[in-house]
C-alpha atoms as a PDB file:
ATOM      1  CA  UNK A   1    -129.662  -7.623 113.920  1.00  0.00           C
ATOM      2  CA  UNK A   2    -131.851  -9.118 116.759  1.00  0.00           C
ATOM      3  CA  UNK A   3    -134.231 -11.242 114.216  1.00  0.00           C
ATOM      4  CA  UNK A   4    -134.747 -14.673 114.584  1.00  0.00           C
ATOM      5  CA  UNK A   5    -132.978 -16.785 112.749  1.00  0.00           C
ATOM      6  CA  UNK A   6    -133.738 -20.932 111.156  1.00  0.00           C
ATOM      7  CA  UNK A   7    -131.596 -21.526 114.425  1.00  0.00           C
ATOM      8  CA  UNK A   8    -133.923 -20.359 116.168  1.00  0.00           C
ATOM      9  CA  UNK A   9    -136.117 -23.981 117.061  1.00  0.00           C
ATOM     10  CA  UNK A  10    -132.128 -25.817 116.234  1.00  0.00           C
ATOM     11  CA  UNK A  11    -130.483 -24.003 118.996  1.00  0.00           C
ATOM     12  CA  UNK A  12    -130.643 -26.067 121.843  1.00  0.00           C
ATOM     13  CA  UNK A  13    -130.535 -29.469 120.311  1.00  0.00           C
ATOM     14  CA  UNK A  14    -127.276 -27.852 118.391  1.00  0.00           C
ATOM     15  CA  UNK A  15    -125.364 -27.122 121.463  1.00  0.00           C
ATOM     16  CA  UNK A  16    -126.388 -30.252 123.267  1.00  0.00           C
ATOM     17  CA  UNK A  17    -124.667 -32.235 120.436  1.00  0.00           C
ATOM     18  CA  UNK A  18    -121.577 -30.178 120.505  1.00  0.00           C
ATOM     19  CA  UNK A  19    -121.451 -29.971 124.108  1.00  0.00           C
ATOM     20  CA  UNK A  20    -122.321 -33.497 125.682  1.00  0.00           C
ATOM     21  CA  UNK A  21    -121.326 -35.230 122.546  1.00  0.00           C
ATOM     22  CA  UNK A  22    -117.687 -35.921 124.021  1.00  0.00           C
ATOM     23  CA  UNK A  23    -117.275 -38.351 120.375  1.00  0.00           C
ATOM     24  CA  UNK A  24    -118.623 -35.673 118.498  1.00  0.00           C
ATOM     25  CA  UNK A  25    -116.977 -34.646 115.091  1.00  0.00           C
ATOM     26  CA  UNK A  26    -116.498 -31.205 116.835  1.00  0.00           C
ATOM     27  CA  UNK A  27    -114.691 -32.851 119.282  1.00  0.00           C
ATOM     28  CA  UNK A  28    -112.458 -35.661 118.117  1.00  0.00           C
ATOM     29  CA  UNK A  29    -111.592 -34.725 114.717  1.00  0.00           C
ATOM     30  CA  UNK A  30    -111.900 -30.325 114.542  1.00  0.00           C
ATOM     31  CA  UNK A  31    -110.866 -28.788 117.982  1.00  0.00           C
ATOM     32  CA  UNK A  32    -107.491 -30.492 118.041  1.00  0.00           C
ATOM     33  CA  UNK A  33    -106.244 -29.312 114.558  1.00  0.00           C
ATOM     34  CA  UNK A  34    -107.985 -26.337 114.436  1.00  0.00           C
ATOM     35  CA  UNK A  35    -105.459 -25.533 118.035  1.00  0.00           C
ATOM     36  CA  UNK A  36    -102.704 -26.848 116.304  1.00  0.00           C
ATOM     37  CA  UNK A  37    -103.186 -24.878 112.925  1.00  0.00           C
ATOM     38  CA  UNK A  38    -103.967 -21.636 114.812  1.00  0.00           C
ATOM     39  CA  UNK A  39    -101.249 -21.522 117.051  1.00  0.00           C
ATOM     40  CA  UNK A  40    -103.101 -19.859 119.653  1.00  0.00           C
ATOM     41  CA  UNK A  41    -100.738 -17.930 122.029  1.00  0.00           C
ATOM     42  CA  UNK A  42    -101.465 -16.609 125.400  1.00  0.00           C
ATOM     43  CA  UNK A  43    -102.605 -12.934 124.907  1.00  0.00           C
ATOM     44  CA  UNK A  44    -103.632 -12.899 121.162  1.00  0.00           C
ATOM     45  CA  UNK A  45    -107.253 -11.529 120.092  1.00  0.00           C
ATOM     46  CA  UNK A  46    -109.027 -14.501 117.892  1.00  0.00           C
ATOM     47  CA  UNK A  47    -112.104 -13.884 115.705  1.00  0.00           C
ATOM     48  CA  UNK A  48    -114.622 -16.905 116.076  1.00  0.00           C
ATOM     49  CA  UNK A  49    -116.793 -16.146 112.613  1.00  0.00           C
ATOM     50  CA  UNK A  50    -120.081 -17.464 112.697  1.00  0.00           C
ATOM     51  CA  UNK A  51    -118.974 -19.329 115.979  1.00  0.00           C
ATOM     52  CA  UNK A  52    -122.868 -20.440 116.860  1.00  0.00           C
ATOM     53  CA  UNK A  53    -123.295 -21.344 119.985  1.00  0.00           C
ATOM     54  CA  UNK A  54    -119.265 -20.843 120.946  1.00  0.00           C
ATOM     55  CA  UNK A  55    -118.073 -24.142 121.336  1.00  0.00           C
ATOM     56  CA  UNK A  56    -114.765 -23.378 119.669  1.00  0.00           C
ATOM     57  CA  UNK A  57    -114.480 -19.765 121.313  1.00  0.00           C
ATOM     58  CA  UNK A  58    -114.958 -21.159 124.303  1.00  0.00           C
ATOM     59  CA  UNK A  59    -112.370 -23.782 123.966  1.00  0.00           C
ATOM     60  CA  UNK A  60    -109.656 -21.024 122.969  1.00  0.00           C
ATOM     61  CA  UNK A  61    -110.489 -18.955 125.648  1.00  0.00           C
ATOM     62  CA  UNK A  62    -109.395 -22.135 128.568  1.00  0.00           C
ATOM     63  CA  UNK A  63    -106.239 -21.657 126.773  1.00  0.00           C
ATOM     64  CA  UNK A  64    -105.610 -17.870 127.548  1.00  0.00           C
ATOM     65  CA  UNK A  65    -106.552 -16.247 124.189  1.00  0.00           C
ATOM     66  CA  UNK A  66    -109.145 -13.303 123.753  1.00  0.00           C
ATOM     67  CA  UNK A  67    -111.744 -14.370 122.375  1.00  0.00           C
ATOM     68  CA  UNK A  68    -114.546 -12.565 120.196  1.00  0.00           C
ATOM     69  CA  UNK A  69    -117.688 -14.669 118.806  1.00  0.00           C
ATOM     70  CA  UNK A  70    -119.993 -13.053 116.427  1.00  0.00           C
ATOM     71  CA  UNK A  71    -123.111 -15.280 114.669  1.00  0.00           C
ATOM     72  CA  UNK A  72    -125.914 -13.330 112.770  1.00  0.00           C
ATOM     73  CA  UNK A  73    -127.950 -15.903 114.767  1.00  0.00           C
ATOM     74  CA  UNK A  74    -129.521 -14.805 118.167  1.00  0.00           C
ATOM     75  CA  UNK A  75    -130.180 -17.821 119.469  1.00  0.00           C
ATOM     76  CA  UNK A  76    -126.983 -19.408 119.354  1.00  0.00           C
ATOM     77  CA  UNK A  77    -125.154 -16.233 120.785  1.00  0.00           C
ATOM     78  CA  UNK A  78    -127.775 -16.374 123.575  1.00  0.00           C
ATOM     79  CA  UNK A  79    -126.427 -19.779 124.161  1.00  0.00           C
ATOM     80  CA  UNK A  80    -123.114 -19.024 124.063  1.00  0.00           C
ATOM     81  CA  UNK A  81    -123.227 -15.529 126.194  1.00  0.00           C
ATOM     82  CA  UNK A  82    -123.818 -18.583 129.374  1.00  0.00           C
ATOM     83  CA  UNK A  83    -120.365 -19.693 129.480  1.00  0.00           C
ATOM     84  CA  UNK A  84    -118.992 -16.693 130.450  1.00  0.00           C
ATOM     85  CA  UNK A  85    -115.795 -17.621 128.673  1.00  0.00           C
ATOM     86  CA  UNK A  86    -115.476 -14.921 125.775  1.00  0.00           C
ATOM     87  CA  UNK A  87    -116.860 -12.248 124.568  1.00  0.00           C
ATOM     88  CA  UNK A  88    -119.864 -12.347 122.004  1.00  0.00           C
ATOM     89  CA  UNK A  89    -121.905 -10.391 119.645  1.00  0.00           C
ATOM     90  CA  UNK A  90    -124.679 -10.925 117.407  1.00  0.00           C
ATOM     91  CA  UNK A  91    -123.659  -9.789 113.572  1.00  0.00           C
ATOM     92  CA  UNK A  92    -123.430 -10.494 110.187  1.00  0.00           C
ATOM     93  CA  UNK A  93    -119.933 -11.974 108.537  1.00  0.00           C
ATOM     94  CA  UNK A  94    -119.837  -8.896 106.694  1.00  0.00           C
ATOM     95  CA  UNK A  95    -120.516  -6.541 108.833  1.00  0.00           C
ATOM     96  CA  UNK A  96    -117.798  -6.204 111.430  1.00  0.00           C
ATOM     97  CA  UNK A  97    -117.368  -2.740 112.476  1.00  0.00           C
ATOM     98  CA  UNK A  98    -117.661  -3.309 115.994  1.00  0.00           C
ATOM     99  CA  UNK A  99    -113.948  -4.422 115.466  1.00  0.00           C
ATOM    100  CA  UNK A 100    -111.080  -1.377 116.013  1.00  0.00           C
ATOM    101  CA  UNK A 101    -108.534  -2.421 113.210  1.00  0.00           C
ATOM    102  CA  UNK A 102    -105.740  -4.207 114.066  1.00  0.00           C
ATOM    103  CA  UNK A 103    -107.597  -5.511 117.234  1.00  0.00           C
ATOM    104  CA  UNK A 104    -107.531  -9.380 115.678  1.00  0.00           C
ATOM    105  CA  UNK A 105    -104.611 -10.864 115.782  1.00  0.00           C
ATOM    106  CA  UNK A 106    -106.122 -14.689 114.006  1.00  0.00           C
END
């Protein structure tokens, strides 16, 4: 990969909504059931698909889990790769070979 993407100019303002947006949709309404429908458990390997700029692999990670965040878009990954919390790569949905099998548990 390594091409720019239409996030490319969206990036920043993207993860400044997410991120200082404490009333954001992200926030209030996804993140809470998306940890209670996962069931994340301390140890498990979760796949963030198209995570963008890792707001949601971050947030899994503070609670123990691996955490793997792939987005075809460079930008956001760029982004995300700042936190330090979780690993992330840059690639396509369906193109995951980077992956062992087996090394996902959700």
């Amino acid at each position: 990969m390594g091409k720019n993407t239409s996030w490319g100019k969206a990036a920043n303002w993207y993860n400044d909504l997410i991120e200082k947006d404490k009333d954001s949709y992200q926030q209030k309404l996804i993140l809470p059931n998306l940890i209670r429908l996962v069931e994340a458990k301390r140890g498990e390997a979760i796949l963030d698909l198209a995570c963008g700029q890792g707001f949601f692999t971050q947030e899994f990670a503070k609670l123990g889990v691996k955490t793997i965040g792939t987005d075809i878009a460079p930008e956001l990954i760029e982004i995300a790769k700042k936190s330090k919390l979780g690993e992330y790569r840059v690639a396509p949905a369906h193109d995951l070979s980077f992956l062992s099998d087996s090394s996902i548990d959700k």
